[in-house]
N, C-alpha and C. Protein backbone atom coordinates (compact mmCIF):
# COMPACT_ATOMS: atom_id res chain seq x y z
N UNK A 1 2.06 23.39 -11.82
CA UNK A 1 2.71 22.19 -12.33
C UNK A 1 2.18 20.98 -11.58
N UNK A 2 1.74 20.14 -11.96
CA UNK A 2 1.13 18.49 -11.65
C UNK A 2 2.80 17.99 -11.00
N UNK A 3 2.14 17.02 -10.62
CA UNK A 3 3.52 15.85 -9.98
C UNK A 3 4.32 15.00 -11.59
N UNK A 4 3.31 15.12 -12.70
CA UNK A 4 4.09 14.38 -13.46
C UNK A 4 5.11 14.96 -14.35
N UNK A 5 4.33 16.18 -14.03
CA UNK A 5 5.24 17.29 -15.39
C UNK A 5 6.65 17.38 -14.87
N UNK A 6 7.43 16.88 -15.62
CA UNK A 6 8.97 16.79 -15.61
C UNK A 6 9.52 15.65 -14.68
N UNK A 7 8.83 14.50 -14.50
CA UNK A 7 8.85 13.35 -13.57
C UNK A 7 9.14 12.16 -14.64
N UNK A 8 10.56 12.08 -14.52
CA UNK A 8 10.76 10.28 -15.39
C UNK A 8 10.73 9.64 -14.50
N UNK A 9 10.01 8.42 -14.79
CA UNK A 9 9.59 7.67 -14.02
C UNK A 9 10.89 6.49 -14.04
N UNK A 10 11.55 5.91 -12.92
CA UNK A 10 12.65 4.83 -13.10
C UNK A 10 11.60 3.44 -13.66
N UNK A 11 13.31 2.14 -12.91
CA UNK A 11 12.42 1.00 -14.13
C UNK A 11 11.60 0.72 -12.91
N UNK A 12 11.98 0.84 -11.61
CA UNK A 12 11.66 0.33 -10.28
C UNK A 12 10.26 1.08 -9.91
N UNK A 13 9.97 2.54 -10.37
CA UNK A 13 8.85 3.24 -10.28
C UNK A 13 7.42 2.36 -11.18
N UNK A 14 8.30 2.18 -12.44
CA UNK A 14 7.02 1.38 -13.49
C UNK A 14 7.00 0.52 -13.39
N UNK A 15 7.81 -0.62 -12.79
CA UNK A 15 7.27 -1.64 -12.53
C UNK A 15 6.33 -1.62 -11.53
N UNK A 16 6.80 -1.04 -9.94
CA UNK A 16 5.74 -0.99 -8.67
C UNK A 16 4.45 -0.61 -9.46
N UNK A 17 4.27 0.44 -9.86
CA UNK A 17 3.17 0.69 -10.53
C UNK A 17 2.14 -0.38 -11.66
N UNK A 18 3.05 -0.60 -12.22
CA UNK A 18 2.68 -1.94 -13.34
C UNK A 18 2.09 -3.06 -12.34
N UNK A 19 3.04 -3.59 -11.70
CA UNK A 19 2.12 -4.61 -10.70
C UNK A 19 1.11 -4.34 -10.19
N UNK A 20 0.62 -3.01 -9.19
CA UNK A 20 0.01 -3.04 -8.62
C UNK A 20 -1.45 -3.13 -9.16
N UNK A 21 -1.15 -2.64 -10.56
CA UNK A 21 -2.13 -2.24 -11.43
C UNK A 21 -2.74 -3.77 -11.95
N UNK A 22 -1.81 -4.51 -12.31
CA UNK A 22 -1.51 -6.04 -12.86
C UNK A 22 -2.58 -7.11 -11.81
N UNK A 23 -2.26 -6.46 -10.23
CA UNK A 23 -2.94 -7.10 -9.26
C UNK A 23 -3.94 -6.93 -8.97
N UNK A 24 -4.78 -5.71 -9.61
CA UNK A 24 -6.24 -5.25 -9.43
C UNK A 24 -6.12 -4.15 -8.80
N UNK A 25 -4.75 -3.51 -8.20
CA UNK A 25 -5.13 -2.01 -7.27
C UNK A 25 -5.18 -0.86 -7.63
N UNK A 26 -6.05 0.12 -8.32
CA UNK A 26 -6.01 1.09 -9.23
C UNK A 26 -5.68 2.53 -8.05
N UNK A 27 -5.33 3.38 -8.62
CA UNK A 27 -4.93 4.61 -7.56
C UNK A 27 -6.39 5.40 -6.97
N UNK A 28 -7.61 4.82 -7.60
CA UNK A 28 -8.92 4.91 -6.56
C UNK A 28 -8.88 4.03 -5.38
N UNK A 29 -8.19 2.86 -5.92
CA UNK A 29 -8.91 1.81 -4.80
C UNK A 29 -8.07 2.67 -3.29
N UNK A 30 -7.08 2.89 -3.98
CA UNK A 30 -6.10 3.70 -2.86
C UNK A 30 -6.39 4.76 -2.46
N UNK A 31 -6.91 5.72 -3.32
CA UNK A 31 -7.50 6.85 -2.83
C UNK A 31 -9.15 6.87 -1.77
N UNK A 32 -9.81 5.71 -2.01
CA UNK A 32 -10.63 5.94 -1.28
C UNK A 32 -9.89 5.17 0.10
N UNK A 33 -9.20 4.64 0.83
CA UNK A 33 -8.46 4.26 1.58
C UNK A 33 -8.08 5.41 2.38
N UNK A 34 -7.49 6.25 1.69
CA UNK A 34 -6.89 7.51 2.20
C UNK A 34 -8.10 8.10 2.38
N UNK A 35 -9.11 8.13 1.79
CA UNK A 35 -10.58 9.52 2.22
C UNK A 35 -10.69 8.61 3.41
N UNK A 36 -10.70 7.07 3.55
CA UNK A 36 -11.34 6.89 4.64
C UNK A 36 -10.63 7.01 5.93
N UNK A 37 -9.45 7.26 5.89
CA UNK A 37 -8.89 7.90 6.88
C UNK A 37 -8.23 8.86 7.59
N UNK A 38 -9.12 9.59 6.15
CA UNK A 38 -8.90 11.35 6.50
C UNK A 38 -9.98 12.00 6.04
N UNK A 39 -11.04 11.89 6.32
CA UNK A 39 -12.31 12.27 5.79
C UNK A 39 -12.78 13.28 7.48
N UNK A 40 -12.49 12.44 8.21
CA UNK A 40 -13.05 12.70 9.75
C UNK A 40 -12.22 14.37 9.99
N UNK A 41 -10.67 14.07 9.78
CA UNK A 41 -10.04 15.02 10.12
C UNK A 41 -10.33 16.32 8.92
N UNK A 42 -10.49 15.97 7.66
CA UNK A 42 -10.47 16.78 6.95
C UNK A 42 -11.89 16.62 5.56
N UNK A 43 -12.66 17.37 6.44
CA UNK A 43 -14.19 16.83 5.69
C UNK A 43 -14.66 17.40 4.29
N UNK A 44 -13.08 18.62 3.64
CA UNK A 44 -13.53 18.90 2.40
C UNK A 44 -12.29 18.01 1.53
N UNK A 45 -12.11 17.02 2.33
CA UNK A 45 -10.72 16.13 1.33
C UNK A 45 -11.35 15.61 -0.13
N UNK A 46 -10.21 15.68 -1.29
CA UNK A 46 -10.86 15.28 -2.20
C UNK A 46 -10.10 13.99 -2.73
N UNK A 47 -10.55 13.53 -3.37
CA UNK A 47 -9.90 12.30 -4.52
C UNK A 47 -8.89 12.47 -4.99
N UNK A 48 -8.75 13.47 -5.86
CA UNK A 48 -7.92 14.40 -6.50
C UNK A 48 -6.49 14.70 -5.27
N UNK A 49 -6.91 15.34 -4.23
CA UNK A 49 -6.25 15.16 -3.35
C UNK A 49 -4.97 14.15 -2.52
N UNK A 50 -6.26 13.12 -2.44
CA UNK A 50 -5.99 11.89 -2.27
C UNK A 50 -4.59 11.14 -3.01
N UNK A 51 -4.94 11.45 -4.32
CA UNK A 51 -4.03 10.28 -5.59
C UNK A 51 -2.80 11.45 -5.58
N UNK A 52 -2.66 12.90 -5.37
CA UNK A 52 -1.29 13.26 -5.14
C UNK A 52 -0.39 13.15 -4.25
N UNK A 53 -1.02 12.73 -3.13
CA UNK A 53 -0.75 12.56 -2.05
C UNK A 53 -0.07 10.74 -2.32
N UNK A 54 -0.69 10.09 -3.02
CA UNK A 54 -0.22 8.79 -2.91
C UNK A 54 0.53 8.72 -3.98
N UNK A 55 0.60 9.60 -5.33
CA UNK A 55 1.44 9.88 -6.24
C UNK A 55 2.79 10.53 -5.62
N UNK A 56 3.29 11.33 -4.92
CA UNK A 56 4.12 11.40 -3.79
C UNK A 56 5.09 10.25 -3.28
N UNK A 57 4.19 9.48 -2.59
CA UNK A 57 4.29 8.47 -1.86
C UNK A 57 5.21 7.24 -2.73
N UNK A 58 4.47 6.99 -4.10
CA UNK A 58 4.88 6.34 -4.72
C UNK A 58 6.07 6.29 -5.76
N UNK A 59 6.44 7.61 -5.75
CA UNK A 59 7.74 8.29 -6.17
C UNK A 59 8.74 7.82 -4.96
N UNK A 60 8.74 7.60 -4.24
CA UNK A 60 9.77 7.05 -2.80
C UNK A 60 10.40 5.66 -3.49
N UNK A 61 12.00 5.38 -3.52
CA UNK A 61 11.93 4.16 -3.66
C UNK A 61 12.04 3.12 -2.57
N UNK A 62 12.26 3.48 -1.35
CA UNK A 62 11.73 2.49 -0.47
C UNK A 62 10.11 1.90 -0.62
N UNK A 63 9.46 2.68 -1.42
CA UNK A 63 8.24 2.25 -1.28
C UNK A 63 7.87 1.61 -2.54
N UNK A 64 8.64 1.61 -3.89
CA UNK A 64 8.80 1.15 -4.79
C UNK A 64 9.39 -0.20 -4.57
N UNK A 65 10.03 -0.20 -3.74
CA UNK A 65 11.16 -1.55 -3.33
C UNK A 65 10.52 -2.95 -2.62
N UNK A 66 9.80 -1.78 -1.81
CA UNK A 66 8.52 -2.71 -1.17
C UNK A 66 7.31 -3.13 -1.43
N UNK A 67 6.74 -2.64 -2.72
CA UNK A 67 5.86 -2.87 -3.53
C UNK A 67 6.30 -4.53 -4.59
N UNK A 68 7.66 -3.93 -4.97
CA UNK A 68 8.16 -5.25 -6.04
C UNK A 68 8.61 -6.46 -5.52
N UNK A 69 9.00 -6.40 -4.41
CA UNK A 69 9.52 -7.45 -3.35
C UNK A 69 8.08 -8.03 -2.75
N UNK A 70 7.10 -7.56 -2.27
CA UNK A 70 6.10 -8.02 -1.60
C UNK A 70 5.32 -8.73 -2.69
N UNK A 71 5.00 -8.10 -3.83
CA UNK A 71 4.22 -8.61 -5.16
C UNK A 71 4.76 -9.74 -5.46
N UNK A 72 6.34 -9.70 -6.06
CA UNK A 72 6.96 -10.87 -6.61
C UNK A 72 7.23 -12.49 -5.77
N UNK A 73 6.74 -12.00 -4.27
CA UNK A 73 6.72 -13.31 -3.17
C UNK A 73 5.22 -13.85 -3.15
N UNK A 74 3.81 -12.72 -3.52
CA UNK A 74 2.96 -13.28 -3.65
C UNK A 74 2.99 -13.83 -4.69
N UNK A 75 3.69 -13.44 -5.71
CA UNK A 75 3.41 -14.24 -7.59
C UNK A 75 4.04 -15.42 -6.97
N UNK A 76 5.09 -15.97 -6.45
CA UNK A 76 5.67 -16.90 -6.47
C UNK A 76 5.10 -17.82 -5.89
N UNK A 77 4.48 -17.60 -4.86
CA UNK A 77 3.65 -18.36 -4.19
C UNK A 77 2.41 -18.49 -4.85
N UNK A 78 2.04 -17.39 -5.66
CA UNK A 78 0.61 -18.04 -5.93
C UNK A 78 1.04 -19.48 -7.32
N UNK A 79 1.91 -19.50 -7.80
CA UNK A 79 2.39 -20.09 -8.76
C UNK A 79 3.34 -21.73 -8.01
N UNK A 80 3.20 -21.45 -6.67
CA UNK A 80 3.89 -22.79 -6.14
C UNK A 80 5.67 -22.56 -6.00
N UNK A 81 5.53 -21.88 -6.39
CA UNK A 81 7.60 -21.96 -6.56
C UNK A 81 8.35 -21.38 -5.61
N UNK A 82 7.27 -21.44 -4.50
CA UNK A 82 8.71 -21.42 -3.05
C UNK A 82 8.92 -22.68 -2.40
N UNK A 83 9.76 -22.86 -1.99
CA UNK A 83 10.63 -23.69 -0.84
C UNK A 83 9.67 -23.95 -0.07
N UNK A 84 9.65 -24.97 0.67
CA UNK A 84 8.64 -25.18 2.11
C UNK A 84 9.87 -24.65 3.42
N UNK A 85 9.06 -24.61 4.19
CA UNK A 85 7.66 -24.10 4.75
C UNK A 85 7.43 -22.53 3.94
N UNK A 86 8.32 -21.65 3.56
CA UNK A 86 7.64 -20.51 2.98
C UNK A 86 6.45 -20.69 1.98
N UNK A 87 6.53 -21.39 1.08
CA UNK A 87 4.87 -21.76 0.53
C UNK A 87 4.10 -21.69 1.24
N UNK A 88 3.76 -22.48 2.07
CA UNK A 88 2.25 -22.63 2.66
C UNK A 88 2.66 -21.48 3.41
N UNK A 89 3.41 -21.02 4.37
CA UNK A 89 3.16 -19.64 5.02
C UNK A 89 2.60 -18.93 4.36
N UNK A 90 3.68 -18.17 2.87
CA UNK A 90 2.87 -17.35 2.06
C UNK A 90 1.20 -17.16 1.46
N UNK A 91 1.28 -18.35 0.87
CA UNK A 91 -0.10 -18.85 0.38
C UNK A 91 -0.78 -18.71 1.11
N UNK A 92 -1.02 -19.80 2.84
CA UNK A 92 -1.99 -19.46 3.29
C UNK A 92 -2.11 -18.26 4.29
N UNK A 93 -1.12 -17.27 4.39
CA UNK A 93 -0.99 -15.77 5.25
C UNK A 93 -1.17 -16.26 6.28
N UNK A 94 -0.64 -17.38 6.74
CA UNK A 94 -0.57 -17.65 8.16
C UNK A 94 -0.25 -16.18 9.26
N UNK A 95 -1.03 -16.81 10.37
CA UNK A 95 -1.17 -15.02 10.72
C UNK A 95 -0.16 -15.13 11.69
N UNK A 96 0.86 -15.90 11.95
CA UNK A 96 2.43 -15.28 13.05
C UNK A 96 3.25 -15.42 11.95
N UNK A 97 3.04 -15.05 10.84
CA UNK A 97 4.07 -14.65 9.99
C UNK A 97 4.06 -13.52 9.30
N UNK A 98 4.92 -12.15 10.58
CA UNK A 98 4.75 -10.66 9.96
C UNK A 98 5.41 -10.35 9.13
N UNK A 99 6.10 -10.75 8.33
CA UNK A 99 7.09 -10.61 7.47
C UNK A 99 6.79 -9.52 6.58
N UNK A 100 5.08 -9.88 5.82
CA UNK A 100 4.91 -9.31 5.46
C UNK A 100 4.25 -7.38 6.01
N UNK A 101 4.20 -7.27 7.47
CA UNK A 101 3.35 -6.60 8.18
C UNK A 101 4.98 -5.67 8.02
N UNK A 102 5.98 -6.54 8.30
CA UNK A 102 7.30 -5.52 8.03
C UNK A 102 8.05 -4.83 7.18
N UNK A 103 7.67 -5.56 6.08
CA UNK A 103 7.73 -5.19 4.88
C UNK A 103 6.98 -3.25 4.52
N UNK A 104 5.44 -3.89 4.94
CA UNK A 104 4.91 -2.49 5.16
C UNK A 104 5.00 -1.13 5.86
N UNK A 105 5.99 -2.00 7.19
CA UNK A 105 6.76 -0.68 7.60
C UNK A 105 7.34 -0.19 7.27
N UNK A 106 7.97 -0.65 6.72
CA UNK A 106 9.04 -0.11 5.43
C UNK A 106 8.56 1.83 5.04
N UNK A 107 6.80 0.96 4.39
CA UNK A 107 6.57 2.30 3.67
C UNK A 107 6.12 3.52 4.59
N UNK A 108 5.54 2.98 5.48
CA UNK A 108 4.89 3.66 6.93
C UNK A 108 6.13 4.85 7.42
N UNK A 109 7.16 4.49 7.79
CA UNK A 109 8.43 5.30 8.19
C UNK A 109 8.63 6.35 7.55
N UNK A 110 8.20 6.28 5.83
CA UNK A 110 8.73 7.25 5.33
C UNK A 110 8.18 8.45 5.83
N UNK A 111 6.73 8.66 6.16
CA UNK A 111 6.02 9.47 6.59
C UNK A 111 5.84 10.07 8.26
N UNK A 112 6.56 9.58 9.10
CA UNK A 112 6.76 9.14 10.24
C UNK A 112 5.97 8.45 11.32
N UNK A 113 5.71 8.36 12.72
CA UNK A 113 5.03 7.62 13.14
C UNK A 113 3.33 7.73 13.10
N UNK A 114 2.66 9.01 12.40
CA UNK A 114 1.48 8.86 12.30
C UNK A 114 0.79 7.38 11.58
N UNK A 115 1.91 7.53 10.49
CA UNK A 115 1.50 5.89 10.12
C UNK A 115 0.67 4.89 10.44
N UNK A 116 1.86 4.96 12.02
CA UNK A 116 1.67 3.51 12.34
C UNK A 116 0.31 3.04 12.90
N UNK A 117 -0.26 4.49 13.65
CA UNK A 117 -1.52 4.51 14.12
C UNK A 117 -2.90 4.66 12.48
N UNK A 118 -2.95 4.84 11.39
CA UNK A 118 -3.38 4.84 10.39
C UNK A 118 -2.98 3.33 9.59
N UNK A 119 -1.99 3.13 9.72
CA UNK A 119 -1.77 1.61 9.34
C UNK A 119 -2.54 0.58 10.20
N UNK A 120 -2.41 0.89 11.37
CA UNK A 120 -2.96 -0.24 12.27
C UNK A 120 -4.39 -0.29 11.96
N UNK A 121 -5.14 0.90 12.12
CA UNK A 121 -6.40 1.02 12.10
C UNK A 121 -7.20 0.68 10.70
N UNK A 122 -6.32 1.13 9.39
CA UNK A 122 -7.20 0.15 8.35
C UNK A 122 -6.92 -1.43 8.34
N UNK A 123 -5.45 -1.56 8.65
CA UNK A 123 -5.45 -3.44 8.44
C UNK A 123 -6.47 -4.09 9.61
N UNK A 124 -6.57 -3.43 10.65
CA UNK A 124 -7.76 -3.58 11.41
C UNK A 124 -9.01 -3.86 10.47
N UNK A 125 -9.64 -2.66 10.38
CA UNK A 125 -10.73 -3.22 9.58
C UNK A 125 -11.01 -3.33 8.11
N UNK A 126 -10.05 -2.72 7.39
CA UNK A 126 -9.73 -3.50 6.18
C UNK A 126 -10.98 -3.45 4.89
N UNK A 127 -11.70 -2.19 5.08
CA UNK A 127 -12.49 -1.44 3.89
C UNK A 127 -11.91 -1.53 2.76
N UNK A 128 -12.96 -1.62 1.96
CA UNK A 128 -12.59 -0.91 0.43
C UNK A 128 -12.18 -2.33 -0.18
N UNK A 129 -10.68 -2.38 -1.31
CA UNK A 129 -9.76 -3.29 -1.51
C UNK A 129 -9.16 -3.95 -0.81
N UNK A 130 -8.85 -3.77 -0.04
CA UNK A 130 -8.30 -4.40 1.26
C UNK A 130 -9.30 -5.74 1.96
N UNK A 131 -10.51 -5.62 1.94
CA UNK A 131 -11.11 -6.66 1.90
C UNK A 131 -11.37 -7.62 0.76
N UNK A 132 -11.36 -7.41 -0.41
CA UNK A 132 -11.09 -8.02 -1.61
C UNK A 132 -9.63 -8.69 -1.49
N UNK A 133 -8.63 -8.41 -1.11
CA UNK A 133 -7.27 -8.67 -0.89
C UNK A 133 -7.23 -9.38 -0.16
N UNK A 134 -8.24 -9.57 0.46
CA UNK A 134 -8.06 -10.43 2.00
C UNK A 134 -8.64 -11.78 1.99
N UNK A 135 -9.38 -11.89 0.72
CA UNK A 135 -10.77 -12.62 0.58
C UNK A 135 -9.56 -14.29 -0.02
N UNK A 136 -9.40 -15.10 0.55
CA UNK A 136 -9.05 -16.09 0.38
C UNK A 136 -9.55 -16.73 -1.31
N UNK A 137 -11.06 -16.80 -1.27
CA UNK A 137 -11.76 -17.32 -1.89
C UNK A 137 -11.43 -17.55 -3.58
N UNK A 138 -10.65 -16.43 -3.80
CA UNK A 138 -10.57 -16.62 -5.13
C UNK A 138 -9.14 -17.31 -5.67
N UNK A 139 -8.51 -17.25 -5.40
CA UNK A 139 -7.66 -17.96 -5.88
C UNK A 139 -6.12 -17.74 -6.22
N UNK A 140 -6.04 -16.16 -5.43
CA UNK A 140 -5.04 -15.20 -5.59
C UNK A 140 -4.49 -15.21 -4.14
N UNK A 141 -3.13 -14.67 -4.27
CA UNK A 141 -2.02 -14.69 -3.08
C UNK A 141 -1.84 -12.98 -3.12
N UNK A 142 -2.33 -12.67 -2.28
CA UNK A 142 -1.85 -11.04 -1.63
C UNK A 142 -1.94 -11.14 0.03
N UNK A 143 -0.74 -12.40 0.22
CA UNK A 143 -0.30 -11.74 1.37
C UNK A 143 0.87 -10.56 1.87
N UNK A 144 1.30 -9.90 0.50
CA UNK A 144 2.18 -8.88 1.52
C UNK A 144 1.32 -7.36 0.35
N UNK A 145 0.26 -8.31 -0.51
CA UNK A 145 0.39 -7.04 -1.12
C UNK A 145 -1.04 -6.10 -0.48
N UNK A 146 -1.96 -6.94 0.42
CA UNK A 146 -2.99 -5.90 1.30
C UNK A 146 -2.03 -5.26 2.09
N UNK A 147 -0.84 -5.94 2.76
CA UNK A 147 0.35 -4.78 3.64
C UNK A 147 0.53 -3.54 2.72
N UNK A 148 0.67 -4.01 1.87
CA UNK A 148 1.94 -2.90 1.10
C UNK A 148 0.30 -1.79 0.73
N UNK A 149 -0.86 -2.32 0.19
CA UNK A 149 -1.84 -1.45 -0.32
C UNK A 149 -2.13 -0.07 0.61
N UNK A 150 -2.21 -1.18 1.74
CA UNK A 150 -2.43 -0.03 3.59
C UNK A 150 -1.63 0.62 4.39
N UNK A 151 -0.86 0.11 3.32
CA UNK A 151 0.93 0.91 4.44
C UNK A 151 0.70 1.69 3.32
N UNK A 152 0.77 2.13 1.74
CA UNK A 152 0.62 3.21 1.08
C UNK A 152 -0.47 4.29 1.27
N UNK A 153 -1.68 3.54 1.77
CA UNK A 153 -2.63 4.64 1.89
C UNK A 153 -2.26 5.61 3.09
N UNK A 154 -1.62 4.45 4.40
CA UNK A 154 -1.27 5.09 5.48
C UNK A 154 -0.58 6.43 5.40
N UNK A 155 0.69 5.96 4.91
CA UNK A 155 1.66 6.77 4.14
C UNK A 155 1.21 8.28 3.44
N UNK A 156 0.13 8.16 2.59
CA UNK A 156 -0.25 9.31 2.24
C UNK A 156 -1.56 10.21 3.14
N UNK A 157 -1.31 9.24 4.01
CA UNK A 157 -2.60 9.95 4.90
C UNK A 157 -1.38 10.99 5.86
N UNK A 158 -0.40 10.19 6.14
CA UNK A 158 0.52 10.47 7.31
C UNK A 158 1.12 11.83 6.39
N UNK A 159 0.95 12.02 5.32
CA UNK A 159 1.70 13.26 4.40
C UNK A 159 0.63 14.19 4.43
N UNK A 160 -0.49 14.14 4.44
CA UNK A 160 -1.80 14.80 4.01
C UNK A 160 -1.79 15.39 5.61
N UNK A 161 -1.89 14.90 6.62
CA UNK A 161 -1.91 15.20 8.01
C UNK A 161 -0.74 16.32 8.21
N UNK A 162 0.51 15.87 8.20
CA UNK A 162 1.42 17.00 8.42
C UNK A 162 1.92 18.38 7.20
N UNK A 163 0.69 17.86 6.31
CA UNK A 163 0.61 18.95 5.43
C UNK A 163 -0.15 20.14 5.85
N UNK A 164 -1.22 19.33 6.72
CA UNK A 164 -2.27 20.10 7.33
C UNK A 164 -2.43 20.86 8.36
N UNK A 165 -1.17 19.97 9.05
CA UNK A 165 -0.49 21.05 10.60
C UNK A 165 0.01 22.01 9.84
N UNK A 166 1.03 22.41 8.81
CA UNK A 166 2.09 22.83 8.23
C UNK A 166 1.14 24.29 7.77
N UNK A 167 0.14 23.80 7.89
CA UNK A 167 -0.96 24.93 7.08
C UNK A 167 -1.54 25.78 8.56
N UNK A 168 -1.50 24.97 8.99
CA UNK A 168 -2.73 25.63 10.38
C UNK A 168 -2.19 26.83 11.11
């Protein structure tokens, strides 16, 4: 049986999903996120792998919660319609404003503290989408949604890992 077979999806599941999709992040961009930080530990990991592992992940509604909340502060901002000073914070991701970095803990916890060391290390260097997300240049606001992209990959890395003790 797959993860979807017999899986209704809530409104809070299809929307997280809908956005993320809406924002450019497809469940590759995520899955190669996750190979890249479990490739080392586990060198026959697959793709396939990967997207159940973050299909999992994304069934959580803390992580659904934090997907629609982080998205709907970048839409707002990219559209002008916050309050000052939160505008320009948002907009320009001023960097002593973790708000959004907390947000992502959010999703990190569910999996426990491996996370945090897998979270740190891609927003560190920030491969894949995550550098597209990051890229000022175009004209888009994802400041909580590169959090939320890398706290999900984290997340399914941190599931894939203690799947792997669980096996050993």
């Amino acid at each position: 049986m797959t993860i979807n077979d017999k899986h209704v999806m809530s409104m809070s599941e299809k929307t997280a999903r809908r956005w993320l999709a809406e924002r450019g992040v497809t469940m590759e961009h995520i899955a190669e996120l996750v190979l890249f930080l479990q490739k080392k530990y586990h060198p026959n990991l697959t793709v396939e792998e990967c997207k159940e592992n973050i299909e999992r992940v994304l069934k959580k509604r803390e992580v659904q919660n934090a997907i629609i909340t982080g998205i709907q502060l970048d839409i707002l901002a990219e559209k002008g319609l916050l309050e000052e000073p939160l505008q320009s914070i948002i907009s320009t991701d001023e960097s002593l404003y973790g708000v959004d970095e907390t947000l992502a803990l959010g999703i990190i916890n569910v999996y426990g503290s491996i996370g945090f060391t897998n979270y740190g290390y891609i927003d560190k260097e920030k491969p894949g989408i995550l550098q597209y997300l990051n890229d000022k240049s175009h004209g888009k606001v994802h400041t909580f949604l590169d959090d939320i992209v890398g706290a999900i990959a984290a997340a399914a890395s941190s599931r894939l890992a203690h799947r792997a003790a669980q096996t050993e």
